[in-house]
C-alpha atoms as a PDB file:
ATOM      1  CA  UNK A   1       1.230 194.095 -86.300  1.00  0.00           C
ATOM      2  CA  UNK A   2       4.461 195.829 -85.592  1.00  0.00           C
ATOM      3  CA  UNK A   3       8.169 194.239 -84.721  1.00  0.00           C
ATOM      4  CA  UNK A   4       7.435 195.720 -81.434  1.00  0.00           C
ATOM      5  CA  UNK A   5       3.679 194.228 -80.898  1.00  0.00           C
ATOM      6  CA  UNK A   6       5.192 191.055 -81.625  1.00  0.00           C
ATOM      7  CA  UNK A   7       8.468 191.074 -79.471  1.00  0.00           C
ATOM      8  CA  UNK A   8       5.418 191.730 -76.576  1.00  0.00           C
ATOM      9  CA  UNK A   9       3.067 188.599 -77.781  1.00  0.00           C
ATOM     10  CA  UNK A  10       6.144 186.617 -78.120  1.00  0.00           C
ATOM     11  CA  UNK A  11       7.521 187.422 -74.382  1.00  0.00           C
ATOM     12  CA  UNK A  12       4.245 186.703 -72.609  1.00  0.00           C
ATOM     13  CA  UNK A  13       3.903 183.974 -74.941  1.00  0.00           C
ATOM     14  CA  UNK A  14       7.305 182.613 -73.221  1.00  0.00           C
ATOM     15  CA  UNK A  15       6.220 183.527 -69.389  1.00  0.00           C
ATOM     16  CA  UNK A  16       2.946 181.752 -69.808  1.00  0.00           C
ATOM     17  CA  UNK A  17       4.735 178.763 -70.995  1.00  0.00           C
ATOM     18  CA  UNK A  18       7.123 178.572 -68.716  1.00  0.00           C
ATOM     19  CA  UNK A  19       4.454 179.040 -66.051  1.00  0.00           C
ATOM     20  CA  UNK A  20       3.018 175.750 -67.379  1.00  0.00           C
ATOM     21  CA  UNK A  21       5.998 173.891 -67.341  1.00  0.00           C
ATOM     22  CA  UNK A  22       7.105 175.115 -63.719  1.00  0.00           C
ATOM     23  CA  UNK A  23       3.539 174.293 -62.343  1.00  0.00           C
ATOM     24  CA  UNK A  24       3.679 171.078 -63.954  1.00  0.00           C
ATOM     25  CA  UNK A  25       7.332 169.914 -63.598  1.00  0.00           C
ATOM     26  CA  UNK A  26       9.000 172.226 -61.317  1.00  0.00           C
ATOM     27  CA  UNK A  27      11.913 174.877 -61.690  1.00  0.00           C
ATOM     28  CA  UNK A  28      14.623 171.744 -61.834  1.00  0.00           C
ATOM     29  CA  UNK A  29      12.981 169.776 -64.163  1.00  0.00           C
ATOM     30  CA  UNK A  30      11.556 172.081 -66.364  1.00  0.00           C
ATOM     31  CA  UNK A  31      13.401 172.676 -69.281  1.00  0.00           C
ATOM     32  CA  UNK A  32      13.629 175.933 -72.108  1.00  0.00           C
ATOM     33  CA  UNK A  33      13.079 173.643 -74.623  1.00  0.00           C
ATOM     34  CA  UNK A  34       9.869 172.329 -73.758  1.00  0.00           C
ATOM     35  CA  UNK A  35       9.000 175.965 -72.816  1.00  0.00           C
ATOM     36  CA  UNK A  36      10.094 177.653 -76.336  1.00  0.00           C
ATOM     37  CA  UNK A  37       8.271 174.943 -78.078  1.00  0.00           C
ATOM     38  CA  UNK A  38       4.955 175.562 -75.742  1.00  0.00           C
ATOM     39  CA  UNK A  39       5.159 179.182 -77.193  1.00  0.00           C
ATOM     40  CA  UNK A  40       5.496 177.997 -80.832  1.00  0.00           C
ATOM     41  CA  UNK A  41       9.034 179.782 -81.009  1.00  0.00           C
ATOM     42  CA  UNK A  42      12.470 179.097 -81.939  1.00  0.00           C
ATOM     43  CA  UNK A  43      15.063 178.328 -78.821  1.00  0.00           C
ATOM     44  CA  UNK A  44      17.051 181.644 -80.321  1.00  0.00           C
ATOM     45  CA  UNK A  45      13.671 183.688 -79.477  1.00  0.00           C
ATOM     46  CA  UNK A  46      13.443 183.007 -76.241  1.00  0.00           C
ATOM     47  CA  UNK A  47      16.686 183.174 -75.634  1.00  0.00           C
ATOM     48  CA  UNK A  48      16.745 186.831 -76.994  1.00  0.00           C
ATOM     49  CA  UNK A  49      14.316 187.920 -74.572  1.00  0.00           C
ATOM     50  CA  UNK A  50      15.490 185.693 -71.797  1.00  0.00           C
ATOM     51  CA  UNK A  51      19.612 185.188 -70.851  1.00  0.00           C
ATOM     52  CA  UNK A  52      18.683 181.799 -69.315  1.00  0.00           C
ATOM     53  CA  UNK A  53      15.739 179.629 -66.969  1.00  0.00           C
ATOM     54  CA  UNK A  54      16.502 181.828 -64.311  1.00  0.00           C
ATOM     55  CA  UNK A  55      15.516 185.104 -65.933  1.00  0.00           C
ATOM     56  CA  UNK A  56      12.488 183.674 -67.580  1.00  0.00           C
ATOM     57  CA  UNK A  57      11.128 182.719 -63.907  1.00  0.00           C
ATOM     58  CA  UNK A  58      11.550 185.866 -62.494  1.00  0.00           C
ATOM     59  CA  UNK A  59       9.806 187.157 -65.110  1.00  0.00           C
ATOM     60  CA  UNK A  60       6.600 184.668 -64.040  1.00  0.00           C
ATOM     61  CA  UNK A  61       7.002 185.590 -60.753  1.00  0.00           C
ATOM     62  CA  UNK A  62       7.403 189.428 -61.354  1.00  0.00           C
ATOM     63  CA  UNK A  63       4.128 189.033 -63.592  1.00  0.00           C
ATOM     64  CA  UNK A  64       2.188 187.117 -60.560  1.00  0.00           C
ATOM     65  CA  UNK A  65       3.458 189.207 -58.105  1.00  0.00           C
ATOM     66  CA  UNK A  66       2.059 192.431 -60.013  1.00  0.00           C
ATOM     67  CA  UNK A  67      -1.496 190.211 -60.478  1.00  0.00           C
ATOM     68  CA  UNK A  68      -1.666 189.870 -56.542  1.00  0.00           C
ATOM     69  CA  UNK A  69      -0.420 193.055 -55.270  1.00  0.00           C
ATOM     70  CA  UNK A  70      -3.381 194.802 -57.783  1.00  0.00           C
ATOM     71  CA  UNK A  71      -6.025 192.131 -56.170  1.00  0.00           C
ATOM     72  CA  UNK A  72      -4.315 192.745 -52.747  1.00  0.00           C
ATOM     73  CA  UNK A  73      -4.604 196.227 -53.101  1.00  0.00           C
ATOM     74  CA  UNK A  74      -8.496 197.128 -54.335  1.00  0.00           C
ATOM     75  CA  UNK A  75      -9.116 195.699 -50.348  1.00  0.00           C
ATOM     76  CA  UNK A  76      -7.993 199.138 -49.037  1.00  0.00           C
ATOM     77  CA  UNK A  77      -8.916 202.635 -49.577  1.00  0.00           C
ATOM     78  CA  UNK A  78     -12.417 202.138 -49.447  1.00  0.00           C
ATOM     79  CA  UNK A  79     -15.506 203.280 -46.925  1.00  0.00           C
ATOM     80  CA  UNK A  80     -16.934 199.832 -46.751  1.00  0.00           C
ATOM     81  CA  UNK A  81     -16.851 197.364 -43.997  1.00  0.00           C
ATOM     82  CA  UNK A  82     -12.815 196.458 -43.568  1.00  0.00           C
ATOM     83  CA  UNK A  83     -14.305 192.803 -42.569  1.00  0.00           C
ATOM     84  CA  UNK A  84     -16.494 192.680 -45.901  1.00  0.00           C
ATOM     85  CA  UNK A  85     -12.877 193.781 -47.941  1.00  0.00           C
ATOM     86  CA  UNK A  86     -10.842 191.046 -46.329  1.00  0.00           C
ATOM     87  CA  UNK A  87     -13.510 188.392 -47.286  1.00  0.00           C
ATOM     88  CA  UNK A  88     -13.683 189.888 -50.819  1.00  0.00           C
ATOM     89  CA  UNK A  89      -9.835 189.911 -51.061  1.00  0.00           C
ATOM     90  CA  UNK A  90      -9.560 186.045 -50.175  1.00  0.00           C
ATOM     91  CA  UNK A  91     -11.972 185.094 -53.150  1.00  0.00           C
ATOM     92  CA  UNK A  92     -10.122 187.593 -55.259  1.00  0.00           C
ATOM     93  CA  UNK A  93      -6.729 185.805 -54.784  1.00  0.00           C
ATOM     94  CA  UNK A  94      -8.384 182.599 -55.303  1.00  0.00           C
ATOM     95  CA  UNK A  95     -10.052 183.705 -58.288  1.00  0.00           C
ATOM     96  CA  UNK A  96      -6.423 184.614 -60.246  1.00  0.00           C
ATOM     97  CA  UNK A  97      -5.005 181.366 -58.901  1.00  0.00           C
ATOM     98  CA  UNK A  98      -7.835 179.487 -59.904  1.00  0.00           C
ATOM     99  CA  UNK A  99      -7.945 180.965 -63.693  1.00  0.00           C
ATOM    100  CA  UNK A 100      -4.324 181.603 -64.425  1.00  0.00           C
ATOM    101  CA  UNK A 101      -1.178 179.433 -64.181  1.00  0.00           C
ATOM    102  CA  UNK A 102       0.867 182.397 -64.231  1.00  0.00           C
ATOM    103  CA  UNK A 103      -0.299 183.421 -60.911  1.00  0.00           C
ATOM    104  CA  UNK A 104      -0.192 180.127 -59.717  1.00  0.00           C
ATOM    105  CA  UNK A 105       3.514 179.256 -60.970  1.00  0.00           C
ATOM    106  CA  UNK A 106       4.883 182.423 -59.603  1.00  0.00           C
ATOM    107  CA  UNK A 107       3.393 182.278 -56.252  1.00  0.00           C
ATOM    108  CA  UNK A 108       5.036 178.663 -56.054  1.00  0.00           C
ATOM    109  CA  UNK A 109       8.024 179.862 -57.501  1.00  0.00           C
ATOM    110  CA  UNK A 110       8.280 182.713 -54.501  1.00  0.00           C
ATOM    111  CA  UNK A 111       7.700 180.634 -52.191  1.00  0.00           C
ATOM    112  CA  UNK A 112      10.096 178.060 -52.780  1.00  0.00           C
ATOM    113  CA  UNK A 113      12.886 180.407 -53.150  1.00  0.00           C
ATOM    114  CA  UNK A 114      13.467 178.641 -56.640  1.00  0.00           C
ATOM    115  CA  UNK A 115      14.961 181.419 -58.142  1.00  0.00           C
ATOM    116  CA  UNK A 116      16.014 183.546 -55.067  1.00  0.00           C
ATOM    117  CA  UNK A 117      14.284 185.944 -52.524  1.00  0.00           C
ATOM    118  CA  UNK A 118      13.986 189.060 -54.294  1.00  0.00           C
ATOM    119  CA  UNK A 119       9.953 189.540 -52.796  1.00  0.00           C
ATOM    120  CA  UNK A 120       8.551 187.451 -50.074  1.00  0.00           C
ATOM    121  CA  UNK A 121       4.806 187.196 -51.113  1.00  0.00           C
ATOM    122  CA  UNK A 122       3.285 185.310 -48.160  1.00  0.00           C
ATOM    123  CA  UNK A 123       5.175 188.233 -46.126  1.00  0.00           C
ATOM    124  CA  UNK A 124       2.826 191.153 -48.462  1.00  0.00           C
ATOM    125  CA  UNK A 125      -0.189 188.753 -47.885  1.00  0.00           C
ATOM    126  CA  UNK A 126       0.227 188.582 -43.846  1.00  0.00           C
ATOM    127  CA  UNK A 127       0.588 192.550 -43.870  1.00  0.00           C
ATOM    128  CA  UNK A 128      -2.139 193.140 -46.059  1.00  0.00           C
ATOM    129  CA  UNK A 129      -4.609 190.756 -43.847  1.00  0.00           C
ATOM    130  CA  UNK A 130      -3.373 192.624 -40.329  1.00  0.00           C
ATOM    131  CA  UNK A 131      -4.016 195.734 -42.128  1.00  0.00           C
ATOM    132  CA  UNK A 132      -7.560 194.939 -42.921  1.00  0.00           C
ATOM    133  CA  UNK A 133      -8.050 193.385 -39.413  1.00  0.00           C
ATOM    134  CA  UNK A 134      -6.417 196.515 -37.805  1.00  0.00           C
ATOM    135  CA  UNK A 135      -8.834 198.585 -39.747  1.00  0.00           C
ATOM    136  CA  UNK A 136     -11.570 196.716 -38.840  1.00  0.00           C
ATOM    137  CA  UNK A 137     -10.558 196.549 -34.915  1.00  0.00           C
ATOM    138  CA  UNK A 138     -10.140 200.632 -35.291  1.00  0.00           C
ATOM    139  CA  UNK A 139     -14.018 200.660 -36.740  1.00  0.00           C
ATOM    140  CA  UNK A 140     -15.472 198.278 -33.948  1.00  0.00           C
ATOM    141  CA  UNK A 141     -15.730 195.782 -36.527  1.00  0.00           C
ATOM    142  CA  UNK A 142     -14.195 192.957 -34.222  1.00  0.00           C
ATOM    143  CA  UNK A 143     -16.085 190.981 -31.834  1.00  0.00           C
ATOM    144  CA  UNK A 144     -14.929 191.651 -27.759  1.00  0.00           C
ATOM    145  CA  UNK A 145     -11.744 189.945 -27.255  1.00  0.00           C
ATOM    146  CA  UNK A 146     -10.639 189.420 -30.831  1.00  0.00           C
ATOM    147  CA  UNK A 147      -7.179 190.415 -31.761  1.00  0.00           C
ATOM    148  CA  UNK A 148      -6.057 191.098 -35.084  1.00  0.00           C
ATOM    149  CA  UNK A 149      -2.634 189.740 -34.419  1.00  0.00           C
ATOM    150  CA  UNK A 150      -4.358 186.479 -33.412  1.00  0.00           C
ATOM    151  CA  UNK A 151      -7.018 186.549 -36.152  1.00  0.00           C
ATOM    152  CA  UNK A 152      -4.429 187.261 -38.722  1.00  0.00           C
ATOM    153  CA  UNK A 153      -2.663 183.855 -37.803  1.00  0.00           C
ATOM    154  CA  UNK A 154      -6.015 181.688 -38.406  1.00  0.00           C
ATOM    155  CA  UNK A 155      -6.352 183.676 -41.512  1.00  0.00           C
ATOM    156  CA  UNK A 156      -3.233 182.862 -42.991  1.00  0.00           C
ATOM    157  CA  UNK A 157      -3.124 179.826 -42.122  1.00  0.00           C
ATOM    158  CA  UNK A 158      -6.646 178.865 -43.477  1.00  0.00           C
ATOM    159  CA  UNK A 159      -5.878 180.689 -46.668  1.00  0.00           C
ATOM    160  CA  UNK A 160      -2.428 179.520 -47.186  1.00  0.00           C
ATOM    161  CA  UNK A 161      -3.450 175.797 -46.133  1.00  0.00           C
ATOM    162  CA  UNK A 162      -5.654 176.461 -49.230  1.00  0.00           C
ATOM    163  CA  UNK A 163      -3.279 177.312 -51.779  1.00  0.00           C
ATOM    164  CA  UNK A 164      -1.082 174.436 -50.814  1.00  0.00           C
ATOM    165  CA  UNK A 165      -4.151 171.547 -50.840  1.00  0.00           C
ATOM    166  CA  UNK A 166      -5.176 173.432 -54.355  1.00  0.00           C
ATOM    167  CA  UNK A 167      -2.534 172.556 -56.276  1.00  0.00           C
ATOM    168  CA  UNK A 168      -3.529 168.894 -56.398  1.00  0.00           C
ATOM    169  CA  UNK A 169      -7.372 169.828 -56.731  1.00  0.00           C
ATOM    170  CA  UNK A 170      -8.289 173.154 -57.838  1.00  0.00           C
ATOM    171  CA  UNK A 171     -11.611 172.621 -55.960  1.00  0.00           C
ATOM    172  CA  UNK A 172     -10.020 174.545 -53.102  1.00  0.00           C
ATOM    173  CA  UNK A 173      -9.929 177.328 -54.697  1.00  0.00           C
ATOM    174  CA  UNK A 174     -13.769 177.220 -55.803  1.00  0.00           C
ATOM    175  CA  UNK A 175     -16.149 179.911 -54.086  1.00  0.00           C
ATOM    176  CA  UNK A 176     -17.766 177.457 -51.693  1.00  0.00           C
ATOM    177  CA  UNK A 177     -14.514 176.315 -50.329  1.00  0.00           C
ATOM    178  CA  UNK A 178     -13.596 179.500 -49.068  1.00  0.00           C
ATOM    179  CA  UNK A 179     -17.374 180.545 -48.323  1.00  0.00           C
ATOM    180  CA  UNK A 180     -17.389 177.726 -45.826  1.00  0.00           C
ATOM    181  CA  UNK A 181     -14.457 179.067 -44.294  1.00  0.00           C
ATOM    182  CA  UNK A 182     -15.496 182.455 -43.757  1.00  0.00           C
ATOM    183  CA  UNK A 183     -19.253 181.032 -42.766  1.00  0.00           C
ATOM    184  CA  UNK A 184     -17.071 179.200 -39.586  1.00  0.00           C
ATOM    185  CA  UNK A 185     -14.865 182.538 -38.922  1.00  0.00           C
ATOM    186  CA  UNK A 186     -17.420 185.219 -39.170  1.00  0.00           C
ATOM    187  CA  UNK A 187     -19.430 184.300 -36.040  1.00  0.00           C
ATOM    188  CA  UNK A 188     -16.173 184.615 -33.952  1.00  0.00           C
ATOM    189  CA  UNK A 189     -14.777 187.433 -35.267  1.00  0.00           C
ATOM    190  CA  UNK A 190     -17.342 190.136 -36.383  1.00  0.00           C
ATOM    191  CA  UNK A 191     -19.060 192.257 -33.848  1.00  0.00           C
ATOM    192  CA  UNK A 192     -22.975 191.744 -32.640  1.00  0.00           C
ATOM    193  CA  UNK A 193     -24.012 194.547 -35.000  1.00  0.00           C
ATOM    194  CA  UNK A 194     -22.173 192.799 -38.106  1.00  0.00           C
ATOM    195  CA  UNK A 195     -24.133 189.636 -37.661  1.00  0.00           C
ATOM    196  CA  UNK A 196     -25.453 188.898 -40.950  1.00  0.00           C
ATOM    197  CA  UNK A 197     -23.962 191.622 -42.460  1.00  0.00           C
ATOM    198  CA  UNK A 198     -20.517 190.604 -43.902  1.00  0.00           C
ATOM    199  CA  UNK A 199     -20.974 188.262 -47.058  1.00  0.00           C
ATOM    200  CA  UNK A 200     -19.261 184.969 -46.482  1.00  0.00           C
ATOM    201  CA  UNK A 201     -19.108 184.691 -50.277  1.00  0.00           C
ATOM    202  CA  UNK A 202     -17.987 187.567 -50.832  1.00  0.00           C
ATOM    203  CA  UNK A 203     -19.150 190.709 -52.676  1.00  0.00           C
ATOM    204  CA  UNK A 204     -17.913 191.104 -55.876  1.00  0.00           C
ATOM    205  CA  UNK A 205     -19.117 189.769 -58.883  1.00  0.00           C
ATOM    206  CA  UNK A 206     -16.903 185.782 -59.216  1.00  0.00           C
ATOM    207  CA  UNK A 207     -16.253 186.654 -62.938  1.00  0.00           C
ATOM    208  CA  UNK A 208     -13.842 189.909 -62.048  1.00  0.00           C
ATOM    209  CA  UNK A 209     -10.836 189.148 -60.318  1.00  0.00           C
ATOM    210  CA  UNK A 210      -8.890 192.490 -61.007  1.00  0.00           C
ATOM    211  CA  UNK A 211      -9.828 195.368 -63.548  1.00  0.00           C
ATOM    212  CA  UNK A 212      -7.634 195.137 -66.429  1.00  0.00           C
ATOM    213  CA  UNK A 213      -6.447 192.102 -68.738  1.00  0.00           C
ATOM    214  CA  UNK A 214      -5.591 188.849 -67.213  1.00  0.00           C
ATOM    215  CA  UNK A 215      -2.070 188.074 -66.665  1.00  0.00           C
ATOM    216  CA  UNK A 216      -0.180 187.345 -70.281  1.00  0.00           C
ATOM    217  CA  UNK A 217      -2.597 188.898 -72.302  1.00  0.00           C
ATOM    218  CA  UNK A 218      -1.631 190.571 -75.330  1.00  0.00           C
ATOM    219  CA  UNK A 219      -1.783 194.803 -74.357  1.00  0.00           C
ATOM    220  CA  UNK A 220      -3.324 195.721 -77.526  1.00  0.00           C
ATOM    221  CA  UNK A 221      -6.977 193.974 -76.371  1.00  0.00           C
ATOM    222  CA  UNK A 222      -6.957 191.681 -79.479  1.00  0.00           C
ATOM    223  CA  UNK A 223      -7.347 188.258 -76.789  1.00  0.00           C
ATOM    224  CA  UNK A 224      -4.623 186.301 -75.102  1.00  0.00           C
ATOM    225  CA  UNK A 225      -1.492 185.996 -76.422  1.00  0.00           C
ATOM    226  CA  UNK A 226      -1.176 181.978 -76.842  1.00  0.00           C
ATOM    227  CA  UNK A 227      -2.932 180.527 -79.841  1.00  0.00           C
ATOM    228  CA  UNK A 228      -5.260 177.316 -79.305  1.00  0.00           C
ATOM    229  CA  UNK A 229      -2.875 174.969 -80.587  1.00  0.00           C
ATOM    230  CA  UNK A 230      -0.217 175.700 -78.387  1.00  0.00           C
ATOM    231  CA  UNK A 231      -1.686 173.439 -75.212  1.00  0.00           C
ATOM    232  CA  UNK A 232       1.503 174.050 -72.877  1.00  0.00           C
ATOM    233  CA  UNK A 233       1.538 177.861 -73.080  1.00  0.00           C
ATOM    234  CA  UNK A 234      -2.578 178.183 -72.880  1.00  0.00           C
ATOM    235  CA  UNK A 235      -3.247 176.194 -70.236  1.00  0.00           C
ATOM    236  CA  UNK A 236      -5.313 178.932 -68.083  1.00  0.00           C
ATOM    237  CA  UNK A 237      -6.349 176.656 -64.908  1.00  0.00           C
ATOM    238  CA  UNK A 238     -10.475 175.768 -64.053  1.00  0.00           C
ATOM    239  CA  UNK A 239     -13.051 178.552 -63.962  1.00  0.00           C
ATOM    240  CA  UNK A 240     -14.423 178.463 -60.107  1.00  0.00           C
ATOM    241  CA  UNK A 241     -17.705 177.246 -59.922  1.00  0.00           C
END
């Protein structure tokens, strides 16, 4: 392994166990000594890669942010039903905050301001839902007298009502939680000829989140970056059932 590979394993190393400690403690309480140790390094590594707390958060939230605008993303461009993509996205999101704390801790992180507003990620989630439910209105995809405006609002609320509740209980996040949810919306929203049509629980495959490695994995494809015995840094969240 090169000085180089190892500078990279040792900085994701650091962000995913700092993400532990901010899930589990918070940004005040959380503290880089706890987090060097979680990454099996010295206090002088991190610090090297890392001026202080402050910088090694917005480096979680940087990483989570990438993670969600990717899964955020894959919901446009398409030729499929704009309702089916907005359902898909939903369990996408949940998928990456169910499996890794990264995503999880830098969400949080955002949207507690803890280390300043650089992004505003609920803001990029609102847009992206209106744009999917303006798509969907422009294809005839909406039931007579739904709005997207509107229908955006019950959607975010739903979803972010989720996110908050899951942090306690990560069965929030699990596939039936959020099929339920869409098996209440979809008879309101979706037009008569889209009855039946649009998957409550989704279409995608509930092992495939969002093409690439998961967030903190080590680039070269040899696995993740943190080491079994280093509980703090590796703790990845449930796998949805």
């Amino acid at each position: 392994m090169t000085k180089q590979d190892r500078a990279v394993r040792t900085r994701l190393a650091l962000i995913r166990s700092a993400a532990a400690q901010f899930e589990a403690h918070g940004y005040v309480r959380a503290g880089l000594a706890r987090i060097s140790a979680g990454a099996g390094v010295s206090s002088g590594a991190l610090h090297f890669h890392f001026a202080d707390k402050a910088a090694v958060a917005e480096a979680v939230e940087d990483a989570a942010a990438r993670a969600l605008r990717e899964a955020a993303v894959r919901g446009h461009g398409d030729d499929g039903c704009a309702l089916q993509r907005l359902v898909d996205v939903t369990h996408r999101v949940a998928r990456l905050l169910c499996a890794d704390v990264v995503v999880r801790a830098g969400l949080r992180l955002n949207v507690e301001g803890a280390v300043g507003r650089v992004r505003d990620l609920r803001r990029e989630w609102r847009e992206c839902v209106q744009g999917l439910l303006d798509e969907a209105e422009r294809r005839g995809e909406l039931a007579a007298g739904v709005t997207p405006q509107r229908t955006s609002a019950v959607v975010l609320a739903a979803t972010t009502g989720i996110e908050v509740l899951a942090r306690e209980d990560h069965e929030w996040l699990a596939r039936p939680s959020l099929t339920d949810l869409w098996r209440l919306l979809l008879p309101c929203l979706a037009a008569p000829r889209l009855a039946g049509a649009v998957d409550p629980a989704g279409s995608e495959p509930a092992g495939d989140p969002v093409r690439g490695q998961p967030v903190g994995s080590d680039p070269s494809g040899r696995g993740p970056v943190v080491r079994d015995g280093q509980a703090e840094a590796g703790r990845a969240g449930l796998a949805l059932r």
